[in-house]
N, C-alpha and C. Protein backbone atom coordinates (compact mmCIF):
# COMPACT_ATOMS: atom_id res chain seq x y z
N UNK A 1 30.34 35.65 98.86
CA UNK A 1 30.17 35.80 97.44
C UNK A 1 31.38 35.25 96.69
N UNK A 2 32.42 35.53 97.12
CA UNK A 2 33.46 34.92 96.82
C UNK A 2 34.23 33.51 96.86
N UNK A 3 33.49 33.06 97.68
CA UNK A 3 33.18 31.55 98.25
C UNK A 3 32.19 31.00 96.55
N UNK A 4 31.32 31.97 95.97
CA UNK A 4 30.14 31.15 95.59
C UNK A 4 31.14 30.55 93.77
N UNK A 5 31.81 32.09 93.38
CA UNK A 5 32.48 32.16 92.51
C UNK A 5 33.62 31.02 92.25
N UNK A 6 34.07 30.96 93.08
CA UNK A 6 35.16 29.80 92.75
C UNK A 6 34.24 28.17 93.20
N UNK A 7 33.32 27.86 93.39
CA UNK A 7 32.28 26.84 93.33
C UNK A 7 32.31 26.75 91.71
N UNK A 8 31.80 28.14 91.62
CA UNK A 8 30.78 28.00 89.95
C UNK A 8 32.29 27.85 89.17
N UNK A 9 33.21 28.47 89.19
CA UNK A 9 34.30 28.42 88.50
C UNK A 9 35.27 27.00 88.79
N UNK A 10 35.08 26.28 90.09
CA UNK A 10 35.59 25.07 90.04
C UNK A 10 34.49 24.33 89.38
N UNK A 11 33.33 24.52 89.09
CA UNK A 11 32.32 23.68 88.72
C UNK A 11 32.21 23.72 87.12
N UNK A 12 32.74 24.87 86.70
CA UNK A 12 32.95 24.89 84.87
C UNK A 12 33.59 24.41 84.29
N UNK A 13 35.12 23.97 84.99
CA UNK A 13 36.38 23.46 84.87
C UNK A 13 35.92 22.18 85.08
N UNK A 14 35.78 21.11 86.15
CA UNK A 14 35.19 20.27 85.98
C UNK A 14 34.39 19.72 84.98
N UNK A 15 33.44 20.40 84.04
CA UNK A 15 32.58 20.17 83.43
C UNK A 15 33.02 20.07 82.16
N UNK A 16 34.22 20.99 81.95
CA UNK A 16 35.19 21.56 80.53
C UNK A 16 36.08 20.14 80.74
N UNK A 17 36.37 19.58 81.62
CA UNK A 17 37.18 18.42 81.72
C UNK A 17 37.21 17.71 81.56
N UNK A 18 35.93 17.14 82.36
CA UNK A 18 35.00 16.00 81.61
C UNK A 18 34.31 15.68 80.35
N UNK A 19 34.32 16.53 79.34
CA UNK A 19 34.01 16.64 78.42
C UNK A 19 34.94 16.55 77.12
N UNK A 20 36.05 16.78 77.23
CA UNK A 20 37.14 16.81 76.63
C UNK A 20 37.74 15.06 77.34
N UNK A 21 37.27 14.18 78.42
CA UNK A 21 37.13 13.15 78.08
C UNK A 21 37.97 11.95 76.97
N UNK A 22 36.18 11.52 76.03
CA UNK A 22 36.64 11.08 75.17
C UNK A 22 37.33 11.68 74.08
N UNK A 23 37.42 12.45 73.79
CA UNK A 23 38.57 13.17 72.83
C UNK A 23 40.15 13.02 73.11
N UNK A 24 40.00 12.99 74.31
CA UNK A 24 41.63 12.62 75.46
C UNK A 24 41.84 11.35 75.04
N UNK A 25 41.04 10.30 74.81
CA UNK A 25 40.99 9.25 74.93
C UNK A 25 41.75 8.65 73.32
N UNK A 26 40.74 8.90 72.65
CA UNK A 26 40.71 9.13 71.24
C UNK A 26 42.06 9.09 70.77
N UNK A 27 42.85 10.46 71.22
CA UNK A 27 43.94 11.21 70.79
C UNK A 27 44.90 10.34 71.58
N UNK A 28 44.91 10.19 72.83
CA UNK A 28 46.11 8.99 73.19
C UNK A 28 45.88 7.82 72.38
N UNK A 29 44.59 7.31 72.14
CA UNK A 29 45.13 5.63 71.28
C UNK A 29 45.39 6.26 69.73
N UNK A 30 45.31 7.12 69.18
CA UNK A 30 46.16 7.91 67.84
C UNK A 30 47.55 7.79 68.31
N UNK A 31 47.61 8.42 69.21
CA UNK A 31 49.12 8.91 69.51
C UNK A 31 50.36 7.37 69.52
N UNK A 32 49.58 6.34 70.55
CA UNK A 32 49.84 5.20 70.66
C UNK A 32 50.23 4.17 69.43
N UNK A 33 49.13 4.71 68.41
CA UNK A 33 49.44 3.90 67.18
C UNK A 33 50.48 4.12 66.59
N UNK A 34 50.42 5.93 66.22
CA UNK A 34 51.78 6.29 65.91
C UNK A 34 52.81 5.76 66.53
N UNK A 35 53.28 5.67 67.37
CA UNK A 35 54.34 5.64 68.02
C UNK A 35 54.62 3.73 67.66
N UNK A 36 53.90 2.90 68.10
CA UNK A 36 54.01 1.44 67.32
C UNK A 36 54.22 1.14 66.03
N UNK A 37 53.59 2.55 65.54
CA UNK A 37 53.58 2.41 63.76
C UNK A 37 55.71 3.35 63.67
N UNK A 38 55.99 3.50 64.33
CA UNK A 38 57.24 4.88 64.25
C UNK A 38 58.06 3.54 64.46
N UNK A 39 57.73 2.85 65.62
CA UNK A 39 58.96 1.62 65.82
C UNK A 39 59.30 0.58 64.86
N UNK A 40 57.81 0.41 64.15
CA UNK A 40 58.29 -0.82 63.71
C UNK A 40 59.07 -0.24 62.34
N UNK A 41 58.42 0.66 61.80
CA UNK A 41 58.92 1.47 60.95
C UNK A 41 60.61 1.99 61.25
N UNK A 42 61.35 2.44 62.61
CA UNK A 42 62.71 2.09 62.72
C UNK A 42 63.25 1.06 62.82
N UNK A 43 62.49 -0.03 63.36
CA UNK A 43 63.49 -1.27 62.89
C UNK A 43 63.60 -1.45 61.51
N UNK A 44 62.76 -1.50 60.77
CA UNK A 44 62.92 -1.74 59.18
C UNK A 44 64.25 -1.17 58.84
N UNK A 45 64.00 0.50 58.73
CA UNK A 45 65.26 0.91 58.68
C UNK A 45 66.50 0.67 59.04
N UNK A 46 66.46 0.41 60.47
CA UNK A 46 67.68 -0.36 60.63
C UNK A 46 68.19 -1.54 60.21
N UNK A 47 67.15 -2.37 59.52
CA UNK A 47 67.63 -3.47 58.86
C UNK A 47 67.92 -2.95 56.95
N UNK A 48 67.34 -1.77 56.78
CA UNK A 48 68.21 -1.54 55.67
C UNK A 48 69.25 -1.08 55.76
N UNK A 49 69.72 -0.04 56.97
CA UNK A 49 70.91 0.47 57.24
C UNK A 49 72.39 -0.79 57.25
N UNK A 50 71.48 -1.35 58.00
CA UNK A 50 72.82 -2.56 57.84
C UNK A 50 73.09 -3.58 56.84
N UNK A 51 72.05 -3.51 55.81
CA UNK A 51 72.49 -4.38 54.09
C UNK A 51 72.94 -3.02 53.77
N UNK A 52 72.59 -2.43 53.66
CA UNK A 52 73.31 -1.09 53.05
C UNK A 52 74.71 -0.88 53.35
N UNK A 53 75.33 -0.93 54.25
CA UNK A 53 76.69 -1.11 55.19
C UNK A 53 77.57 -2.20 54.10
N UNK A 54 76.75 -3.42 54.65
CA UNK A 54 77.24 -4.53 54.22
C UNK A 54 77.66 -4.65 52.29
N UNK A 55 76.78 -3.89 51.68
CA UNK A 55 76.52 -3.86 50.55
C UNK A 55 77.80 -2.72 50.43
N UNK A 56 77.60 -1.87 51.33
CA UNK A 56 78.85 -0.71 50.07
C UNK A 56 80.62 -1.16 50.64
N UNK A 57 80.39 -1.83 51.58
CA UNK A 57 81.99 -2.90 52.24
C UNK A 57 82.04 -3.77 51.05
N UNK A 58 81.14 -4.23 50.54
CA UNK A 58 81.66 -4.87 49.37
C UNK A 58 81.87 -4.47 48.06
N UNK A 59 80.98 -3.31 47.55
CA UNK A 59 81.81 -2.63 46.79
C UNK A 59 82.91 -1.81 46.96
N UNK A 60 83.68 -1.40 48.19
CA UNK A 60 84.65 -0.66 48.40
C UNK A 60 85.69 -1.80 48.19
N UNK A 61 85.50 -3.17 48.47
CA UNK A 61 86.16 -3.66 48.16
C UNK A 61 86.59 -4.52 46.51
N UNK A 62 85.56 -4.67 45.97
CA UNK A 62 85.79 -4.68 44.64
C UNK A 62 86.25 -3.51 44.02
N UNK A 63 85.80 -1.98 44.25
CA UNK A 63 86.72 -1.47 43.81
C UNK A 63 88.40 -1.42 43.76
N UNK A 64 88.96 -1.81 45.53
CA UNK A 64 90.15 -1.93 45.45
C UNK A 64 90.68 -3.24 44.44
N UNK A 65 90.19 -4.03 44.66
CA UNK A 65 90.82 -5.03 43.82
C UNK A 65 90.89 -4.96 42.20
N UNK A 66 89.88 -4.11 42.14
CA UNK A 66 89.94 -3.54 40.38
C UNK A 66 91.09 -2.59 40.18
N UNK A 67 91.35 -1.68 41.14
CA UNK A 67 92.04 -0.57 41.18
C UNK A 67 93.58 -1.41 41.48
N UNK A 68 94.04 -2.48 42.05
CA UNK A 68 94.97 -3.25 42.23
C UNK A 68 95.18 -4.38 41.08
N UNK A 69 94.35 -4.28 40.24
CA UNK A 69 94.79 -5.32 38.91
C UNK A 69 95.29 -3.78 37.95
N UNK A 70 94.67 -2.62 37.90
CA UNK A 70 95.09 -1.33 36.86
C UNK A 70 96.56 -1.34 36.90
N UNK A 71 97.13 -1.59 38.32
CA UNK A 71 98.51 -1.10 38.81
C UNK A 71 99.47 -1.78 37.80
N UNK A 72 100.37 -1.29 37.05
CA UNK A 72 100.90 -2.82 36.89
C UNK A 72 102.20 -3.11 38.04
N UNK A 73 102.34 -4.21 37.65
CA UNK A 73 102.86 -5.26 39.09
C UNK A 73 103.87 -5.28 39.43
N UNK A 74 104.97 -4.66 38.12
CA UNK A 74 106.30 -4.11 38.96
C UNK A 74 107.07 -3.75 37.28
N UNK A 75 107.73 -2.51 37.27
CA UNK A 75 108.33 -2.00 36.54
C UNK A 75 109.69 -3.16 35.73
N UNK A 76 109.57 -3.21 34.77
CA UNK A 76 110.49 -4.01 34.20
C UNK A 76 111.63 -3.53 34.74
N UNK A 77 112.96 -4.26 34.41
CA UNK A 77 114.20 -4.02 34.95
C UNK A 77 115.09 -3.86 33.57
N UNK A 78 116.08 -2.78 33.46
CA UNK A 78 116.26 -1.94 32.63
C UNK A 78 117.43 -3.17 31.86
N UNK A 79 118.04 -3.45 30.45
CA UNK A 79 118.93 -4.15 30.53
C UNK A 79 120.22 -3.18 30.49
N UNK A 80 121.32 -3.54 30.96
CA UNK A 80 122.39 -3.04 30.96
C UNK A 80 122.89 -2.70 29.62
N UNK A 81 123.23 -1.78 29.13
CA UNK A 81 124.55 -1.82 27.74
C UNK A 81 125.80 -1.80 27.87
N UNK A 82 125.89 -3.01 26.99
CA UNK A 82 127.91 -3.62 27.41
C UNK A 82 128.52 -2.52 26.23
């Protein structure tokens, strides 16, 4: 009897398995897209990350050079009184 049970119970599982199938199927080529759609979508980013980089190196550096014309360039020199 116990023999018959795990038949019928390996035989439901089987059946629950196969059935769920195409849905398996389905859901991996979803999953797949995502994941092609996720990459190409990080490279992008990484190509804004790096104008972005490039872009604020050059304003850090126009700021210094603005901030190096404010300075003035050297303190006059005092005249002596004779």
């Amino acid at each position: 009897m116990t023999a018959l049970w795990r038949v019928l119970a390996g035989s439901l599982l089987a059946v629950m398995i196969a059935g769920c199938g195409p849905d398996l199927k389905a859901e991996n080529a979803s999953l797949k897209k995502q994941v092609t759609d996720a990459q190409a979508q990080n490279g992008d980013l990484k190509g804004q990350v790096e104008t972005l980089t490039k872009e604020n190196a050059s304003l850090k550096k126009q700021v210094a050079d603005l901030q190096a014309k404010l300075k003035p360039a050297a303190k006059p020199v005092a005249k002596k009184k004779i």
